[in-house]
N, C-alpha and C. Protein backbone atom coordinates (compact mmCIF):
# COMPACT_ATOMS: atom_id res chain seq x y z
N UNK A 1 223.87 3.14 -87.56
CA UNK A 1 222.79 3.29 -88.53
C UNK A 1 222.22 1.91 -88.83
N UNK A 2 221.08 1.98 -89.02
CA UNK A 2 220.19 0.51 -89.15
C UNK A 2 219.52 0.48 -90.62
N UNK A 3 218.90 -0.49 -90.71
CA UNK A 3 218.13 -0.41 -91.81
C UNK A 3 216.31 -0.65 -91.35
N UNK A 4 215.61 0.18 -91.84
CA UNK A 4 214.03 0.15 -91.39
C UNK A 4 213.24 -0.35 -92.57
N UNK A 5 212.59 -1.30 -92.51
CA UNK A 5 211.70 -1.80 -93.37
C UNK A 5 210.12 -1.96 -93.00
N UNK A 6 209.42 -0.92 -94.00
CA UNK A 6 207.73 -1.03 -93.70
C UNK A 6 207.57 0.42 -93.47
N UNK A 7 208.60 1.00 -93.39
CA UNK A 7 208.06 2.92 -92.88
C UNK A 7 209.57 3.77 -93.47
N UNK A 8 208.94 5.03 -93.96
CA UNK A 8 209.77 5.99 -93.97
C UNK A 8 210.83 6.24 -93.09
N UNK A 9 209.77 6.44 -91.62
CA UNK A 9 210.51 7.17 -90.62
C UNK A 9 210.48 5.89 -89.77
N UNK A 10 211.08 6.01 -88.41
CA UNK A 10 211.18 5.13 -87.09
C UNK A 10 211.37 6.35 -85.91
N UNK A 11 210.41 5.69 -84.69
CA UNK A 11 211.70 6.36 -83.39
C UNK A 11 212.52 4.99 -82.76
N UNK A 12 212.46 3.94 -83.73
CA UNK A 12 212.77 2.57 -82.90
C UNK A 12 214.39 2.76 -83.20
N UNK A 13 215.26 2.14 -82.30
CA UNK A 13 216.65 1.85 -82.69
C UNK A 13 216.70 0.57 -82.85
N UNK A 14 217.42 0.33 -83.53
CA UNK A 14 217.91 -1.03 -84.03
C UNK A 14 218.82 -1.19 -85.20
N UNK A 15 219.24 -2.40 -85.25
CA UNK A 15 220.47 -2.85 -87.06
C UNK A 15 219.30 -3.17 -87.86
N UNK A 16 218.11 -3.87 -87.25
CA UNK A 16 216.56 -4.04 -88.31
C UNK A 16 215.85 -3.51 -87.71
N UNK A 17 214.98 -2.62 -88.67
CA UNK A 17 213.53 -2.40 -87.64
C UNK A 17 212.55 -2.77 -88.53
N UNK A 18 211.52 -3.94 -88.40
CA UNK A 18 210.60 -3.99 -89.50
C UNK A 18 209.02 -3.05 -88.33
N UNK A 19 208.91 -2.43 -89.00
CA UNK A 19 207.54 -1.58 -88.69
C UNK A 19 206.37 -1.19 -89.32
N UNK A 20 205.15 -1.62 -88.97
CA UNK A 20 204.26 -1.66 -89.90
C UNK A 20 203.03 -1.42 -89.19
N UNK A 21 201.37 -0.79 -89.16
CA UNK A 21 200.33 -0.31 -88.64
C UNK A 21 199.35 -1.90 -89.25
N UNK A 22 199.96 -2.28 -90.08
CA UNK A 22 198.87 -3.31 -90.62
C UNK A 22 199.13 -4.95 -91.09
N UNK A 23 200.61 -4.93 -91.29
CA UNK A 23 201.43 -5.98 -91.65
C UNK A 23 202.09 -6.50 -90.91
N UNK A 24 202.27 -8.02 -90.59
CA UNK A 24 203.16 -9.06 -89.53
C UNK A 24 204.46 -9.57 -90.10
N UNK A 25 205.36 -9.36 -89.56
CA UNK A 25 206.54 -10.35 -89.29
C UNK A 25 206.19 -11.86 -89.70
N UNK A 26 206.60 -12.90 -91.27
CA UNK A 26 206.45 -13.83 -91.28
C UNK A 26 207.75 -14.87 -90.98
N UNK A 27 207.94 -15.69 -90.53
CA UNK A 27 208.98 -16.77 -90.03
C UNK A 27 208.61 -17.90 -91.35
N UNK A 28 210.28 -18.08 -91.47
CA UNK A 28 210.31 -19.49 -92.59
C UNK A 28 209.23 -20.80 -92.05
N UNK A 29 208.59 -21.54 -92.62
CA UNK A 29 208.22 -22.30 -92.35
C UNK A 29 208.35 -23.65 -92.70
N UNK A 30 209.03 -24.35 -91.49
CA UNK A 30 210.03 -25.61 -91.43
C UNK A 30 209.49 -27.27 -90.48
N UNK A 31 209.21 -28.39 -91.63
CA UNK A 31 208.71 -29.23 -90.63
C UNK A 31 209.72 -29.94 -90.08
N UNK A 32 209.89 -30.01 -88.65
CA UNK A 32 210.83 -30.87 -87.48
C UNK A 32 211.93 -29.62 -87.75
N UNK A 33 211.95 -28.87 -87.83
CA UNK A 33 213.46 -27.69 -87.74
C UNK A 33 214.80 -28.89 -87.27
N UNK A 34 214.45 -29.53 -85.99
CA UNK A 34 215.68 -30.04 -85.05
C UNK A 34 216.18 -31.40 -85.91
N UNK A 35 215.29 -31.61 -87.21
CA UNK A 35 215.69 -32.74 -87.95
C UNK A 35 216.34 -32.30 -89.17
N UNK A 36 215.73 -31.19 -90.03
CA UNK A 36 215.27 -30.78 -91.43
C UNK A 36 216.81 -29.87 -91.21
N UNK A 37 216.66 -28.93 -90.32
CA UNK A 37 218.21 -28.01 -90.52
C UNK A 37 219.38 -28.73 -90.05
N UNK A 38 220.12 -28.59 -91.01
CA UNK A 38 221.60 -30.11 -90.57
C UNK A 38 222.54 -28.92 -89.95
N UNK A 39 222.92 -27.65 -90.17
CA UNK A 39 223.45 -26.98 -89.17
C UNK A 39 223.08 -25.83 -88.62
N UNK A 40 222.05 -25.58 -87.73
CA UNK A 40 221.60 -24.37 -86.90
C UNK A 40 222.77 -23.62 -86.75
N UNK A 41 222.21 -22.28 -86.97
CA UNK A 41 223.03 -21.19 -86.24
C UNK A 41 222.09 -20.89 -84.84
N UNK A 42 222.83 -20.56 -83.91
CA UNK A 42 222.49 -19.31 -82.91
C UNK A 42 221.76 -18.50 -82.99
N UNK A 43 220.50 -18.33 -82.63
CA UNK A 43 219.48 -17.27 -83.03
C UNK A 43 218.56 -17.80 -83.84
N UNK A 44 218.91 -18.88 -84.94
CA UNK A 44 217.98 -18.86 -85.80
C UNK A 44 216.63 -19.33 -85.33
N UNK A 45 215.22 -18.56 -86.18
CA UNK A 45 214.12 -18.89 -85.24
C UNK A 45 213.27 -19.67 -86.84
N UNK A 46 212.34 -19.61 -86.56
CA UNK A 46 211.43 -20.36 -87.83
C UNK A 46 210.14 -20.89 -86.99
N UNK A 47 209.55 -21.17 -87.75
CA UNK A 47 207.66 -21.90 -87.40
C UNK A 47 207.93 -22.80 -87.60
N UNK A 48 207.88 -24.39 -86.98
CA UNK A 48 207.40 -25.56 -86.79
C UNK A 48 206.22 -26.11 -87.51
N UNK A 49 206.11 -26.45 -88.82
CA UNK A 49 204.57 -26.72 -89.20
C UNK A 49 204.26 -27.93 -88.57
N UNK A 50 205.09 -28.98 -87.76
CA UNK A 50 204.46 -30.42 -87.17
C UNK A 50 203.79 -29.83 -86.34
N UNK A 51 205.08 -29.29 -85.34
CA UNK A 51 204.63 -29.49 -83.83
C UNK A 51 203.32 -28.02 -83.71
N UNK A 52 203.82 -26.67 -84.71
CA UNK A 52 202.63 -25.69 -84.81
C UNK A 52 203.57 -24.88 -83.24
N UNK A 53 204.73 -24.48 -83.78
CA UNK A 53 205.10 -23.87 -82.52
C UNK A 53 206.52 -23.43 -83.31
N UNK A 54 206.66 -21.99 -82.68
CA UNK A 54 207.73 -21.11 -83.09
C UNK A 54 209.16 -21.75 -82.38
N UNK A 55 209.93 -22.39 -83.44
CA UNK A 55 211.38 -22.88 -82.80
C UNK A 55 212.47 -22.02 -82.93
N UNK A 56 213.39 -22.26 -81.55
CA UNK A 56 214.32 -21.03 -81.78
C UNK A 56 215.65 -22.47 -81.28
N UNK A 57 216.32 -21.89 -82.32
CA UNK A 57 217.57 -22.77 -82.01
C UNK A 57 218.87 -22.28 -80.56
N UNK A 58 219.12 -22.01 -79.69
CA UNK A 58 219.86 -21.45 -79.10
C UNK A 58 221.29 -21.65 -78.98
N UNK A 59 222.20 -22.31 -79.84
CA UNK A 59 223.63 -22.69 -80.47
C UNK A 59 223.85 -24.00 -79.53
N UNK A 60 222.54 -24.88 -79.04
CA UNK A 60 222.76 -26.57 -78.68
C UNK A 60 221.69 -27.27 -78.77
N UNK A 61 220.60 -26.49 -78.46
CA UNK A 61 219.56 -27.23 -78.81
C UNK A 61 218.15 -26.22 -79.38
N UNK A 62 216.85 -27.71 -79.43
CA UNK A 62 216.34 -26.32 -80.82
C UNK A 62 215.11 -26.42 -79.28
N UNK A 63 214.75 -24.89 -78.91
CA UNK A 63 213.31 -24.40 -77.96
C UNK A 63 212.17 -24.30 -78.54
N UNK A 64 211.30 -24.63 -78.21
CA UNK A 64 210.09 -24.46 -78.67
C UNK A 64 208.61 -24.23 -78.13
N UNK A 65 208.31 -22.72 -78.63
CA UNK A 65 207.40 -22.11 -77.85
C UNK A 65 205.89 -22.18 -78.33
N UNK A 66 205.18 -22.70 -77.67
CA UNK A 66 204.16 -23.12 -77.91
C UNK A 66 203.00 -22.25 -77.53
N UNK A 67 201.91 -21.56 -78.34
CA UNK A 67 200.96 -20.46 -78.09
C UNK A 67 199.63 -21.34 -77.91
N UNK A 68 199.18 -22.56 -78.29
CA UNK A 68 198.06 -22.87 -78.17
C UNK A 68 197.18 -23.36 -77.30
């Protein structure tokens, strides 16, 4: 059993499901993540306000995906 946030119902599976027709998924927003967080977990993701790019820490170093 999961928990669903944004809708009554789901057909999605998951432990989270955020679901929504009109509303986005927001990420913490963190400048230098690879400086500012003194201990990353695994997974953790967040927005970059320097670099302007979604960082994902992967349990050694921090990735960073760049849309522009």
């Amino acid at each position: 059993e999961g928990i669903t946030i944004g809708s009554e119902t789901t057909q999605s599976k998951g432990v989270l499901v955020l679901e929504s027709d009109n509303k986005a998924m927001i990420l913490p927003k963190i400048a230098n993540p690879h400086t500012t967080v003194k201990s990353p977990y695994p997974g953790m993701i967040c927005y970059d306000t320097v670099s302007k790019a979604l960082a994902v820490f992967d349990g050694k170093v921090w990735n960073y995906w760049n849309y522009g």
